[in-house]
PDB file of N, CA and C in Angstrom:
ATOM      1  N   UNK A   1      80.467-100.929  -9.522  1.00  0.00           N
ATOM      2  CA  UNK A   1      80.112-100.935  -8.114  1.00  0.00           C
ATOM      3  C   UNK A   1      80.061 -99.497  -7.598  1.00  0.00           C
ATOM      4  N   UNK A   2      79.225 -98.715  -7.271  1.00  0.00           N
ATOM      5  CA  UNK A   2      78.433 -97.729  -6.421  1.00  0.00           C
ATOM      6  C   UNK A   2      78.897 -97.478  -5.203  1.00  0.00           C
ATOM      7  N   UNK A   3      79.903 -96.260  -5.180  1.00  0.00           N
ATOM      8  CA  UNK A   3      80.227 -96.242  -3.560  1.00  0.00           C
ATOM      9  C   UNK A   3      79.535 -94.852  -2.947  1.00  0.00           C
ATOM     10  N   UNK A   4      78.324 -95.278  -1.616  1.00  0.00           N
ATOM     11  CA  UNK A   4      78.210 -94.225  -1.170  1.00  0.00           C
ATOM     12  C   UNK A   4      78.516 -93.972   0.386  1.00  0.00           C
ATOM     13  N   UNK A   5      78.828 -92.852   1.337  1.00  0.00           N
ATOM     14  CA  UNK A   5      78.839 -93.188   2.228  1.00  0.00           C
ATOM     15  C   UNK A   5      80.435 -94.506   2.851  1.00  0.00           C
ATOM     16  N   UNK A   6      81.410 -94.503   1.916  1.00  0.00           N
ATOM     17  CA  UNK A   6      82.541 -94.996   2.105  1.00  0.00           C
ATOM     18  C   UNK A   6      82.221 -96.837   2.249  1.00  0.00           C
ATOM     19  N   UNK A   7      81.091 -97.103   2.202  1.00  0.00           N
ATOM     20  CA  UNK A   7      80.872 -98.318   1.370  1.00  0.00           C
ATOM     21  C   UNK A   7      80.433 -98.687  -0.157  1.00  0.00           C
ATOM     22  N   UNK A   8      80.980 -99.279  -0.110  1.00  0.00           N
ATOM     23  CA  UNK A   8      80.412-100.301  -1.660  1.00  0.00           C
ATOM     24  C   UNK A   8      79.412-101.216  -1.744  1.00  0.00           C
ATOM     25  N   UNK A   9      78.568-100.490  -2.388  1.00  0.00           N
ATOM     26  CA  UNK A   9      76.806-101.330  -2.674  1.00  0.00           C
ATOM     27  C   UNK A   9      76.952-102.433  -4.032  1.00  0.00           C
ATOM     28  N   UNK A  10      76.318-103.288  -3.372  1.00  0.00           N
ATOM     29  CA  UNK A  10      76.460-104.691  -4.605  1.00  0.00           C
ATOM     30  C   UNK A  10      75.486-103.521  -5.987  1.00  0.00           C
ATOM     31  N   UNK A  11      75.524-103.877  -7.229  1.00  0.00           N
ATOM     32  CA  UNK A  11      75.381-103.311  -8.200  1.00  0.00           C
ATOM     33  C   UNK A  11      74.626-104.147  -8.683  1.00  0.00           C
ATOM     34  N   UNK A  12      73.727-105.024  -8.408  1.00  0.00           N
ATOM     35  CA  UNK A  12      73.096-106.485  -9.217  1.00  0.00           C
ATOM     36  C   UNK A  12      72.019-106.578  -8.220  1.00  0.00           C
ATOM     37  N   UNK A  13      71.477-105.641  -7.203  1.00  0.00           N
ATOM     38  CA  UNK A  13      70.403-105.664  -6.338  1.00  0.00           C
ATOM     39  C   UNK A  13      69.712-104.567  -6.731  1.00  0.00           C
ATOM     40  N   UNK A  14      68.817-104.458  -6.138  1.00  0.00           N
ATOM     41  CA  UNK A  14      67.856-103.255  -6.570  1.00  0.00           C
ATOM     42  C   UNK A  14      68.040-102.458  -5.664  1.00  0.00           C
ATOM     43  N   UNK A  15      67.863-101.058  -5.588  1.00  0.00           N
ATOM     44  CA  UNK A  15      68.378 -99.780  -5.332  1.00  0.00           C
ATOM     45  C   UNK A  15      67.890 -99.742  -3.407  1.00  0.00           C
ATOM     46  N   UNK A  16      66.532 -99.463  -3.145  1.00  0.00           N
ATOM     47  CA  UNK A  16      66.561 -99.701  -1.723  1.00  0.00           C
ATOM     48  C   UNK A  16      67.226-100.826  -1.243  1.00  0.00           C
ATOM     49  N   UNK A  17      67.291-102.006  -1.628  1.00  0.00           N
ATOM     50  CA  UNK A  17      67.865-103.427  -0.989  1.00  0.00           C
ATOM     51  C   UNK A  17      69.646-103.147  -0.997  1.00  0.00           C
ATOM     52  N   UNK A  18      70.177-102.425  -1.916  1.00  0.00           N
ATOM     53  CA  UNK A  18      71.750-102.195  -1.326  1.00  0.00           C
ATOM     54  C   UNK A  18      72.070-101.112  -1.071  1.00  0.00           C
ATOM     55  N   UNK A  19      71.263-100.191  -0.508  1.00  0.00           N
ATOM     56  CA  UNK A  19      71.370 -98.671   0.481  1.00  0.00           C
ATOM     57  C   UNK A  19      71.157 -98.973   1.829  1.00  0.00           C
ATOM     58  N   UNK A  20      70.357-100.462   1.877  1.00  0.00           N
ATOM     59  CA  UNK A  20      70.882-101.103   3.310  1.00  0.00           C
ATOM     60  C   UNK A  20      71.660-101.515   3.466  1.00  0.00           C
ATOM     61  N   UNK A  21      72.738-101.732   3.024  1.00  0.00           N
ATOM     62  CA  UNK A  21      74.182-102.048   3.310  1.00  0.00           C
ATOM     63  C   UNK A  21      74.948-100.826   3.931  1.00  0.00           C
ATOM     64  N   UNK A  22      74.508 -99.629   4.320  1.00  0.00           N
ATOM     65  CA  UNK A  22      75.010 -98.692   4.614  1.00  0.00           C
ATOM     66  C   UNK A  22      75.030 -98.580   6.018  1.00  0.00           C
ATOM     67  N   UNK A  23      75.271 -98.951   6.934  1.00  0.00           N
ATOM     68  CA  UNK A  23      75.270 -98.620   8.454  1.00  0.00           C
ATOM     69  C   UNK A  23      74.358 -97.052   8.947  1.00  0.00           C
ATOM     70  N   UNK A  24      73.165 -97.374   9.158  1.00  0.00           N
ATOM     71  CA  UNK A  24      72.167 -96.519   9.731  1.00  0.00           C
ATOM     72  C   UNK A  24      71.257 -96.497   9.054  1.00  0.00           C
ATOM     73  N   UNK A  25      70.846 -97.157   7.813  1.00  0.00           N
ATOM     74  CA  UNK A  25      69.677 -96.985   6.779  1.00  0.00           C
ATOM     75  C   UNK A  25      69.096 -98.655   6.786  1.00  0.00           C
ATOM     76  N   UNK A  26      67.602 -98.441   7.079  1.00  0.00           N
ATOM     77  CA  UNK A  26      67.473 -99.651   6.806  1.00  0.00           C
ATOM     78  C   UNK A  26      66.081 -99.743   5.775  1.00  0.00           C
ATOM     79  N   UNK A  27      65.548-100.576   5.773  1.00  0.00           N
ATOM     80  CA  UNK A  27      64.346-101.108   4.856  1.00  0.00           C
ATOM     81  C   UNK A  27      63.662 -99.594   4.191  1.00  0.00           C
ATOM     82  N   UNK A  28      62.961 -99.000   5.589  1.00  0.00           N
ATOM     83  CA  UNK A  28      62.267 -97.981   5.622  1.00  0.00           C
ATOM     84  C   UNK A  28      62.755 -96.715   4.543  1.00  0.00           C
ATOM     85  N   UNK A  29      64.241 -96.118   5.518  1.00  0.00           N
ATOM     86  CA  UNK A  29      65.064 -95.574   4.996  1.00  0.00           C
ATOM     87  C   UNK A  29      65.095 -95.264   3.935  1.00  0.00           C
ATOM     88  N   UNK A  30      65.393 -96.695   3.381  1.00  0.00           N
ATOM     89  CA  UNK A  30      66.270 -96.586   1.989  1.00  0.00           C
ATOM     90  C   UNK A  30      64.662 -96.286   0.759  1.00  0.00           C
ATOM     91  N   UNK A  31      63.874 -96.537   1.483  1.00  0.00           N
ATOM     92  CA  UNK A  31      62.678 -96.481   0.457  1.00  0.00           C
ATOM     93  C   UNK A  31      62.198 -95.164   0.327  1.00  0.00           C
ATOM     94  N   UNK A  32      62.263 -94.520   1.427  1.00  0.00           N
ATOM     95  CA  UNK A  32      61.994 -93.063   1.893  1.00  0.00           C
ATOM     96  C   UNK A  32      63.506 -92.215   0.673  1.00  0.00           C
ATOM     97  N   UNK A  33      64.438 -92.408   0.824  1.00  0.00           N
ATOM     98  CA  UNK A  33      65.685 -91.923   0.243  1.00  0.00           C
ATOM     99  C   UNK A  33      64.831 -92.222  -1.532  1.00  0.00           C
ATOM    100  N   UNK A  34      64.432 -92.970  -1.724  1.00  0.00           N
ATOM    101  CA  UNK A  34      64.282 -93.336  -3.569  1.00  0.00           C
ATOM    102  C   UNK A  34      63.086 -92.312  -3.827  1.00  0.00           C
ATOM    103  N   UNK A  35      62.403 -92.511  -2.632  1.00  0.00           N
ATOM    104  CA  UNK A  35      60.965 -91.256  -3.278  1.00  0.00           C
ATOM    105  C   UNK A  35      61.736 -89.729  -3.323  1.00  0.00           C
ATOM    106  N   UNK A  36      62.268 -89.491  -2.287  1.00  0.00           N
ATOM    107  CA  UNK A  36      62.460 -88.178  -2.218  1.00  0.00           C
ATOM    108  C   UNK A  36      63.416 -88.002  -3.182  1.00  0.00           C
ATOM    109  N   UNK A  37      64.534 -88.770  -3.926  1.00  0.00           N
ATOM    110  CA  UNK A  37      65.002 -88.921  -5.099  1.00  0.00           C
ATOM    111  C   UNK A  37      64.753 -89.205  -6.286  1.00  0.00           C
ATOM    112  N   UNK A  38      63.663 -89.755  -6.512  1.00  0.00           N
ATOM    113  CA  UNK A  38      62.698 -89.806  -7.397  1.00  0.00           C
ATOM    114  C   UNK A  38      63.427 -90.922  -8.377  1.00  0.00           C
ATOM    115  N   UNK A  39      63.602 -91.969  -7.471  1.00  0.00           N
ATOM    116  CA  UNK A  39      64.509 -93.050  -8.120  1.00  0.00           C
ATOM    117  C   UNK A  39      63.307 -94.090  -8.105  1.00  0.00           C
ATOM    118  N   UNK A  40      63.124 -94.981  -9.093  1.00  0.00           N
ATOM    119  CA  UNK A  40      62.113 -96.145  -8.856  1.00  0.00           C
ATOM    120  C   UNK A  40      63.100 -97.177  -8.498  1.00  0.00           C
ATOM    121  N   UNK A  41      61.846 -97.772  -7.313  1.00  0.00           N
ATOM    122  CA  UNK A  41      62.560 -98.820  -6.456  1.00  0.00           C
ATOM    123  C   UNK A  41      63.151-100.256  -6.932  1.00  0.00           C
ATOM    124  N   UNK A  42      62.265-100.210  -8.160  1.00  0.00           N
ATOM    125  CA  UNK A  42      62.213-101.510  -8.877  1.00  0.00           C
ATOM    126  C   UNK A  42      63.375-101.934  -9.810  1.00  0.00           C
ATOM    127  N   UNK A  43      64.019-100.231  -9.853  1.00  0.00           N
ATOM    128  CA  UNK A  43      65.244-100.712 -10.945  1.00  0.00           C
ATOM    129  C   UNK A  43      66.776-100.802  -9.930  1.00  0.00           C
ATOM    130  N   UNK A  44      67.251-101.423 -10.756  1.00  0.00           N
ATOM    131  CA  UNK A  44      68.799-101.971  -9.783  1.00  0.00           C
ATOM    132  C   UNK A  44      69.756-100.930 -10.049  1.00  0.00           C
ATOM    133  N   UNK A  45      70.884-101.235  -9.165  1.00  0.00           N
ATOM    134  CA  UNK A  45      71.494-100.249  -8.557  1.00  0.00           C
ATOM    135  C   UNK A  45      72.349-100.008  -9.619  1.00  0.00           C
ATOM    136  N   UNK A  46      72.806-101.170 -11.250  1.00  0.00           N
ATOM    137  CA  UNK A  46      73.613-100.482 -12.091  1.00  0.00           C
ATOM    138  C   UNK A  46      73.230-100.304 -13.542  1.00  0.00           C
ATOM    139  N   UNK A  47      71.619 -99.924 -13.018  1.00  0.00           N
ATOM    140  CA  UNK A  47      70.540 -99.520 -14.329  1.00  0.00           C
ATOM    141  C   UNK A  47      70.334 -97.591 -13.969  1.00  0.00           C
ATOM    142  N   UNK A  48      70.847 -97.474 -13.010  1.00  0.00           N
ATOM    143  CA  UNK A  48      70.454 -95.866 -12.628  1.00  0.00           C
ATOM    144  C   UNK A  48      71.980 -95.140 -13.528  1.00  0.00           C
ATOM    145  N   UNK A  49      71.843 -93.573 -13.012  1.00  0.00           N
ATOM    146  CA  UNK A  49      72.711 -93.072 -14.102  1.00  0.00           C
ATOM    147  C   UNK A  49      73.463 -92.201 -12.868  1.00  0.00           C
ATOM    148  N   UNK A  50      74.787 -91.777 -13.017  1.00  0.00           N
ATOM    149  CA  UNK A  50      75.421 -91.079 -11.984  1.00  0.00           C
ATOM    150  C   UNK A  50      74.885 -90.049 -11.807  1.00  0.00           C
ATOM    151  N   UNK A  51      74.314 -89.431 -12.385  1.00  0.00           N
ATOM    152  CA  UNK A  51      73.573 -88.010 -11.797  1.00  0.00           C
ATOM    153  C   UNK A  51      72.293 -88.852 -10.560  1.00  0.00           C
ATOM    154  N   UNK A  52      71.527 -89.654 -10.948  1.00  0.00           N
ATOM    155  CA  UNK A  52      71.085 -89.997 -10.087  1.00  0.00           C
ATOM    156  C   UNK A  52      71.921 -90.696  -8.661  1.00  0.00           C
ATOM    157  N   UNK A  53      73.223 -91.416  -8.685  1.00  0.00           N
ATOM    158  CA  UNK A  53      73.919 -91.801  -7.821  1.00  0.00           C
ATOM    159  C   UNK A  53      74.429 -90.765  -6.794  1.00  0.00           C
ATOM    160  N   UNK A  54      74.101 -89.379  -7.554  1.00  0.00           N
ATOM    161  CA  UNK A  54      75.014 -88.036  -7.181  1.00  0.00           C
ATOM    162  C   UNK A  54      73.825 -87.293  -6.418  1.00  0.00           C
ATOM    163  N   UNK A  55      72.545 -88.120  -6.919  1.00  0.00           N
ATOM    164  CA  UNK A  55      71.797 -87.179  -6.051  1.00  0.00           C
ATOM    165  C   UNK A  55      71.447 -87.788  -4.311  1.00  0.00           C
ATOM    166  N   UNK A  56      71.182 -89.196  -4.831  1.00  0.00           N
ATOM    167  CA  UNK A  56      71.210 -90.006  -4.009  1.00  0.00           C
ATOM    168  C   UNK A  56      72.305 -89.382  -2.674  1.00  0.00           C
ATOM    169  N   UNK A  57      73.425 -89.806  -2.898  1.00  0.00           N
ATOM    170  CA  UNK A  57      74.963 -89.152  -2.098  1.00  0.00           C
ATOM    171  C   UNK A  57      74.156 -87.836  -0.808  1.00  0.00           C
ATOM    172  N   UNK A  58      73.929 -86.667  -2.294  1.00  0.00           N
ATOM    173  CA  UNK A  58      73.670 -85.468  -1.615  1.00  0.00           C
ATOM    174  C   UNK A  58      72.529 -85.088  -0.640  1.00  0.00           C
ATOM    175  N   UNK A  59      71.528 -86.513  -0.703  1.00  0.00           N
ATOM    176  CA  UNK A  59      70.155 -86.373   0.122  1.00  0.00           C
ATOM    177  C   UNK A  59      70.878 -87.154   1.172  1.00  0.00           C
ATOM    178  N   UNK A  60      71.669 -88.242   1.214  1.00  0.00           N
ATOM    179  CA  UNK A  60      72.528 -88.723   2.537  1.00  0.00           C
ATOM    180  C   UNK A  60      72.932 -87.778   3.062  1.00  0.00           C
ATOM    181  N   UNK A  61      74.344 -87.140   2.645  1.00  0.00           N
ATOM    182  CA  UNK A  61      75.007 -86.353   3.423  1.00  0.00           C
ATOM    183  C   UNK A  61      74.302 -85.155   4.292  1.00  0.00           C
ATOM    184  N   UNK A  62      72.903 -84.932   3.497  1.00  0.00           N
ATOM    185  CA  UNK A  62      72.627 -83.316   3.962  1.00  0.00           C
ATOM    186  C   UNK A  62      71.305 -83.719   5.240  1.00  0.00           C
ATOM    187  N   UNK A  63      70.795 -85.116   4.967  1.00  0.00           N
ATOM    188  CA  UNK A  63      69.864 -85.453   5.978  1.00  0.00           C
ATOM    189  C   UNK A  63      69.899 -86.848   6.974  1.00  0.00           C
ATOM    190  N   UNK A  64      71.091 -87.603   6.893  1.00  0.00           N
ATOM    191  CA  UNK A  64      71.257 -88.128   7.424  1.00  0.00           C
ATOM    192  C   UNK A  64      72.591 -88.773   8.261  1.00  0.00           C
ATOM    193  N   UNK A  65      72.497 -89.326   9.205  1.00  0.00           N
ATOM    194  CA  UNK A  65      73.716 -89.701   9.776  1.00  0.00           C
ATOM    195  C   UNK A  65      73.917 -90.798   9.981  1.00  0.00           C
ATOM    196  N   UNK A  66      75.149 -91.216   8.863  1.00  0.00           N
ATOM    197  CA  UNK A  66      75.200 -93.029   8.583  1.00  0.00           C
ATOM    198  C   UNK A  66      77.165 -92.678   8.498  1.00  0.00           C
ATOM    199  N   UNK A  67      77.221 -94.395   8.758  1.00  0.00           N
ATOM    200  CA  UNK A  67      78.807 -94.973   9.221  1.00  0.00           C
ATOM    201  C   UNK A  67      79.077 -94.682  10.315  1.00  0.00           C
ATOM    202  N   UNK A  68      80.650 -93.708   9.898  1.00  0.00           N
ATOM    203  CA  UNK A  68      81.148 -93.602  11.069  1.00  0.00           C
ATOM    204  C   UNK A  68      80.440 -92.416  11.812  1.00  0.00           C
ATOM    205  N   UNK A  69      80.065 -91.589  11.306  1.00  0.00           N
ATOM    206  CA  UNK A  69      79.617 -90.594  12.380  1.00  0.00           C
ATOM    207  C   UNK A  69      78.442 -91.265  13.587  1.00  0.00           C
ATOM    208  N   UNK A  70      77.587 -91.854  12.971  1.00  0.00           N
ATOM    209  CA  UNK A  70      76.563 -92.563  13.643  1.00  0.00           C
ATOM    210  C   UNK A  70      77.213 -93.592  14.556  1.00  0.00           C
ATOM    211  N   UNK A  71      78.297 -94.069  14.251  1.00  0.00           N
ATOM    212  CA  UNK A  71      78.947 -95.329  15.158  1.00  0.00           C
ATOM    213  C   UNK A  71      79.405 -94.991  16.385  1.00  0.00           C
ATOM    214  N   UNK A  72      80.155 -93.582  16.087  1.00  0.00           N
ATOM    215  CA  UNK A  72      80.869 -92.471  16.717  1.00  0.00           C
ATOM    216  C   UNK A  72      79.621 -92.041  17.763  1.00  0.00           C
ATOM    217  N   UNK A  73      78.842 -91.531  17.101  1.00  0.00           N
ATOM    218  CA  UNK A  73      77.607 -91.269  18.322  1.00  0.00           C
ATOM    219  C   UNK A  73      77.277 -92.009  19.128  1.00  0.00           C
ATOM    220  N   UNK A  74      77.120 -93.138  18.799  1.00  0.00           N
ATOM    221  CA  UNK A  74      76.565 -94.321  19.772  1.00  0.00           C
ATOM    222  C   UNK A  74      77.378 -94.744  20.650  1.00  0.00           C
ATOM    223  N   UNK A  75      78.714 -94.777  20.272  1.00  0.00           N
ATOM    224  CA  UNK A  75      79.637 -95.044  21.126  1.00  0.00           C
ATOM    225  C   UNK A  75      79.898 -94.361  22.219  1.00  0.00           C
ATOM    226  N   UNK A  76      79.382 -92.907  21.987  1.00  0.00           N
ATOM    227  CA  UNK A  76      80.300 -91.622  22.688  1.00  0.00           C
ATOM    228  C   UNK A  76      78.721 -91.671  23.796  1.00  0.00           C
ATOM    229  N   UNK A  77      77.370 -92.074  23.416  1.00  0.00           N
ATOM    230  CA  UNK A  77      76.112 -92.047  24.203  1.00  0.00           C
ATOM    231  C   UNK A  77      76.728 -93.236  25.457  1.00  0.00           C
ATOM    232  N   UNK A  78      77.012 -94.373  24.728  1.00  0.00           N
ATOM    233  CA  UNK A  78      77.515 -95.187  25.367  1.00  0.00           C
ATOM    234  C   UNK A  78      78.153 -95.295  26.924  1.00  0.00           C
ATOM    235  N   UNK A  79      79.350 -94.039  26.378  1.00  0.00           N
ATOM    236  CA  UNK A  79      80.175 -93.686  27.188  1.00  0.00           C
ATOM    237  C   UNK A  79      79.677 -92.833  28.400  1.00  0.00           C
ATOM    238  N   UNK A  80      79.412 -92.341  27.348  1.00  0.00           N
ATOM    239  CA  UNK A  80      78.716 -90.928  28.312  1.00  0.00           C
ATOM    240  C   UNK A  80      77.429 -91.774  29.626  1.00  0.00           C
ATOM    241  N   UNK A  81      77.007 -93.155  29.314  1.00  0.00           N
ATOM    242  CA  UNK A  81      76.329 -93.151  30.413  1.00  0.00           C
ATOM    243  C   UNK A  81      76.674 -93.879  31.228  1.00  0.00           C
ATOM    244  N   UNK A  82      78.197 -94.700  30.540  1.00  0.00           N
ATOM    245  CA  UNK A  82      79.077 -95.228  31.781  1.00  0.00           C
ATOM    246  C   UNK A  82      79.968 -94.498  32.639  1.00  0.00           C
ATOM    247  N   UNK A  83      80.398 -92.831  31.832  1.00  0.00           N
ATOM    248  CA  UNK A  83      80.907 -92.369  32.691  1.00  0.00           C
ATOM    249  C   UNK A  83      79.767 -91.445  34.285  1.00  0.00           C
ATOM    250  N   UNK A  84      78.429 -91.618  33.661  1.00  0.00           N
ATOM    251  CA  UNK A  84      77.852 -91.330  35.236  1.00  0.00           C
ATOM    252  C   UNK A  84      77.304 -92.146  35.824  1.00  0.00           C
ATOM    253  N   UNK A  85      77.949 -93.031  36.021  1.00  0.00           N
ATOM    254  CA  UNK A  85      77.245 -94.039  36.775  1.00  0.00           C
ATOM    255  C   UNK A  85      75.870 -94.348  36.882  1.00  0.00           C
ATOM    256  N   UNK A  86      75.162 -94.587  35.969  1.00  0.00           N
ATOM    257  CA  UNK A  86      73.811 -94.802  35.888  1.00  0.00           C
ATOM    258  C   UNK A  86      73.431 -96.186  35.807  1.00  0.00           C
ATOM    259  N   UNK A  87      72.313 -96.735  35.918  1.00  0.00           N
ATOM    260  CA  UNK A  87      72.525 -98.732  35.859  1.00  0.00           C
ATOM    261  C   UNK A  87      72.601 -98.669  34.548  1.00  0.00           C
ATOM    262  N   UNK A  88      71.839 -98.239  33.653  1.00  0.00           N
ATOM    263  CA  UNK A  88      72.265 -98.604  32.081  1.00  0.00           C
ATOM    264  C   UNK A  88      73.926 -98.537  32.154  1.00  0.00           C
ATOM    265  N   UNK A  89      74.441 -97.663  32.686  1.00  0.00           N
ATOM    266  CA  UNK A  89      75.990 -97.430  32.382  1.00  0.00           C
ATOM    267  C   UNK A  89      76.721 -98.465  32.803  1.00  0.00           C
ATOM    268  N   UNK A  90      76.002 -98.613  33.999  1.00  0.00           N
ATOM    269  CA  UNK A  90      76.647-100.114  34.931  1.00  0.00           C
ATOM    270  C   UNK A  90      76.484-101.614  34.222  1.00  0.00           C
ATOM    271  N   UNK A  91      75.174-101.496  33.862  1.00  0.00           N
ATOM    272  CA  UNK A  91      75.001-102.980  32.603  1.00  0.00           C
ATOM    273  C   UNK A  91      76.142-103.055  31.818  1.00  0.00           C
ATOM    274  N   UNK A  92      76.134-101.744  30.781  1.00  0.00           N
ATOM    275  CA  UNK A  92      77.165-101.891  29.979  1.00  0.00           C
ATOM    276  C   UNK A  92      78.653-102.013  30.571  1.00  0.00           C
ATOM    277  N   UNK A  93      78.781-101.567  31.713  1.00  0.00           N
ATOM    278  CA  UNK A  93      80.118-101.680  31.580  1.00  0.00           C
ATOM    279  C   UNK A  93      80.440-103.194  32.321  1.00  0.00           C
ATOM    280  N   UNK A  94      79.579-103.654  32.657  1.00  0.00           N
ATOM    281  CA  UNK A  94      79.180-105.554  33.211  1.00  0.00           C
ATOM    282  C   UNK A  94      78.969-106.287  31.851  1.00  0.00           C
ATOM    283  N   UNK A  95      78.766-106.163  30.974  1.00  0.00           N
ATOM    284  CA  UNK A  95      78.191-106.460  30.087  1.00  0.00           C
ATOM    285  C   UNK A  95      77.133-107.547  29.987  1.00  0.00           C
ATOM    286  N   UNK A  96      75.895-107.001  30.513  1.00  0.00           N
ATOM    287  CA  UNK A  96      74.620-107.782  30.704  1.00  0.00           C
ATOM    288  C   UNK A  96      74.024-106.926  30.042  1.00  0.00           C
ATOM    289  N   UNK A  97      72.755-107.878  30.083  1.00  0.00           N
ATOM    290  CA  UNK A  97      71.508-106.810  29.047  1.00  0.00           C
ATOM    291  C   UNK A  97      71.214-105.656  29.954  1.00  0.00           C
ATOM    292  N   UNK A  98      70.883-104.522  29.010  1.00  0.00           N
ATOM    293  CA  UNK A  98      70.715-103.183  29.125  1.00  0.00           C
ATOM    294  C   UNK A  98      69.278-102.667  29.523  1.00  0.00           C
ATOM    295  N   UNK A  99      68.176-103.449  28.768  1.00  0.00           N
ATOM    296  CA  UNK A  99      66.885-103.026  29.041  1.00  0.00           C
ATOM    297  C   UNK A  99      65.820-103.895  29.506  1.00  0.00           C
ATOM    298  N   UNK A 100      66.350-104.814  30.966  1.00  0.00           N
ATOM    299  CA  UNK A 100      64.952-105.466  31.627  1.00  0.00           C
ATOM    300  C   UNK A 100      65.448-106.524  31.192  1.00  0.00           C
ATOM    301  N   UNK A 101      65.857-107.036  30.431  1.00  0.00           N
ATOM    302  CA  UNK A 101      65.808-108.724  30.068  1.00  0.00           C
ATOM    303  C   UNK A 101      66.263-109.761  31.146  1.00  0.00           C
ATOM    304  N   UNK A 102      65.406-110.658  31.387  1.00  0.00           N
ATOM    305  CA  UNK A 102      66.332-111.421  32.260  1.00  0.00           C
ATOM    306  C   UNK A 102      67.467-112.299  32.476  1.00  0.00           C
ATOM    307  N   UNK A 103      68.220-111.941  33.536  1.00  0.00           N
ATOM    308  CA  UNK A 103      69.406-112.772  33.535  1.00  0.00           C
ATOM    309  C   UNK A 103      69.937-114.205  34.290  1.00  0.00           C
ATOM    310  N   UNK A 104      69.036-114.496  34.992  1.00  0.00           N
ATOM    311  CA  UNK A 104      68.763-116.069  35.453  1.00  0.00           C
ATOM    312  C   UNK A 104      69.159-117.145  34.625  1.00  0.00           C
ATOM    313  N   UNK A 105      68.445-117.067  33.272  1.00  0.00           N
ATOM    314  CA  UNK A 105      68.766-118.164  32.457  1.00  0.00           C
ATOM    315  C   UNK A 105      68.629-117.056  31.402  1.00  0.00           C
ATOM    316  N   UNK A 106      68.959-117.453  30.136  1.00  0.00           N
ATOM    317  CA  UNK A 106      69.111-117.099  28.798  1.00  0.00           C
ATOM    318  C   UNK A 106      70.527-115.522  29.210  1.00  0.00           C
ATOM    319  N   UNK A 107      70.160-115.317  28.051  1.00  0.00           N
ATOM    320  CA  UNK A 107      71.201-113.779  28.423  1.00  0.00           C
ATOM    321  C   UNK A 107      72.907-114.213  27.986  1.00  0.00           C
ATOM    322  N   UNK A 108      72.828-115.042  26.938  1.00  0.00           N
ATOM    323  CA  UNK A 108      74.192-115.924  26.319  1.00  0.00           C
ATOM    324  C   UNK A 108      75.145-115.115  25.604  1.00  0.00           C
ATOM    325  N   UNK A 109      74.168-114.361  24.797  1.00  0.00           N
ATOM    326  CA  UNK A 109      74.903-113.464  24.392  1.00  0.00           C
ATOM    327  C   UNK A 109      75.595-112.009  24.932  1.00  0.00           C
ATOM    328  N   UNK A 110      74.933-111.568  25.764  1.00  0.00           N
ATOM    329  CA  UNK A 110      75.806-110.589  26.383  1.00  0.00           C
ATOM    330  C   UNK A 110      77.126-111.071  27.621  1.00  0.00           C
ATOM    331  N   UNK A 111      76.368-112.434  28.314  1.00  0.00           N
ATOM    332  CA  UNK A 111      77.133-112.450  28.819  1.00  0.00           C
ATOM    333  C   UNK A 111      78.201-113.241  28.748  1.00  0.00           C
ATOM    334  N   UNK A 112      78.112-113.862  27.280  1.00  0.00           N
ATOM    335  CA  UNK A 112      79.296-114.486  26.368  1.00  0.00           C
ATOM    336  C   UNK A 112      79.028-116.516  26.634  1.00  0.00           C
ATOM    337  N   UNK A 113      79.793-117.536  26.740  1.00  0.00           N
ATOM    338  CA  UNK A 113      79.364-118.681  27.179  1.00  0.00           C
ATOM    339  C   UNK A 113      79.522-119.044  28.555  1.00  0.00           C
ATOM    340  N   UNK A 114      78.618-120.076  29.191  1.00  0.00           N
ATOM    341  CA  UNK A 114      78.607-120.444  30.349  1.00  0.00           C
ATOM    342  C   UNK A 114      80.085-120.267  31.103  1.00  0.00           C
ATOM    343  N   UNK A 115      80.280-120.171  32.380  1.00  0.00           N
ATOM    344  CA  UNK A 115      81.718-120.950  32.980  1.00  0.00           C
ATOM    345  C   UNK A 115      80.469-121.477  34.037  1.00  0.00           C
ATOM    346  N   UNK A 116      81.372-122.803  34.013  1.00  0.00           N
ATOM    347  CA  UNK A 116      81.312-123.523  35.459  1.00  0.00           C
ATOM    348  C   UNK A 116      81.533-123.318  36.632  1.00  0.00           C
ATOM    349  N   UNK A 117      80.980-123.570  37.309  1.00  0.00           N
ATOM    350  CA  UNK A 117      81.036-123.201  38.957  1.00  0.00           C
ATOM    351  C   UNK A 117      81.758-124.437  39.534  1.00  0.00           C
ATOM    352  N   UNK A 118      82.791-124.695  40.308  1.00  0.00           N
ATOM    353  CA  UNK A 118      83.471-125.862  40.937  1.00  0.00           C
ATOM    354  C   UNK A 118      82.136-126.209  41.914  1.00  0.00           C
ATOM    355  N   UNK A 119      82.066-127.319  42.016  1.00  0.00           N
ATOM    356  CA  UNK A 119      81.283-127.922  43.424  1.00  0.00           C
ATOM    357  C   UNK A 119      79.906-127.855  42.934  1.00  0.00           C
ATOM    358  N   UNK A 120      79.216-127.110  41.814  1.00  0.00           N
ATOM    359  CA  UNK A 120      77.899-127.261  42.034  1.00  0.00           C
ATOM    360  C   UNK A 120      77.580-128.379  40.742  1.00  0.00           C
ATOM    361  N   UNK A 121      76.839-129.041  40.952  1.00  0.00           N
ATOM    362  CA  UNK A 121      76.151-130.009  40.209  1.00  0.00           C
ATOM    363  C   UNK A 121      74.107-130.769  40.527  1.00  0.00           C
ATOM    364  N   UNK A 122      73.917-130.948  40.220  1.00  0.00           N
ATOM    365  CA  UNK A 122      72.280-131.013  39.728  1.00  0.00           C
ATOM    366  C   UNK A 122      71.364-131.278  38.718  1.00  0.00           C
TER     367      UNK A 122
END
């Protein structure tokens, strides 16, 4: 099992398909990461050789920002726009949708499950 990035990639998938398991890399990413590594996409993740695992690593670390640092960012953007009072900041800190969606009906998930209202019925 292949650890990059402080996760562990399944070893029985093929090489772009478990570099998406990495928090910030997705489909695109990970396909973009095999060319510029010169890894073929087609072979699985415990048919490659550690020099290639090692190169892989070193094109992450030096060009991209995945886990915690990226989590860390988002969080801290997050913050940063609840601490100025902005309506995005205000959504989030209400926790309703953030960009236009409407909140009349649907909107379950942000704003978690129904409660009931005493007295109203219809």
């Amino acid at each position: 099992m292949a650890r990059i990035a402080g996760v562990n990639l399944p070893a029985a998938k093929r090489v772009p398909i478990a570099l998406t398991y990495i928090h910030g890399i997705g489909s695109t990413t990970a396909t973009q990461i095999c060319e510029a590594t010169d890894i073929d996409v087609s072979r699985r993740l415990n048919e490659i050789s550690d020099a290639d695992l090692a190169k892989i690593r070193e094109y992450i670390d030096q060009n991209l920002e995945v886990e915690g640092d990226l989590r860390r960012e988002v969080s801290m953007n997050v913050k940063r726009l609840m601490d100025l009072g902005c309506y995005r900041g205000l959504r989030h800190r209400r926790g309703l949708p953030v960009r236009g969606q409407r909140t009349h009906t649907n909107a379950r998930t942000r704003k978690g499950p129904a409660k009931p209202i005493a007295g109203k019925k219809k």
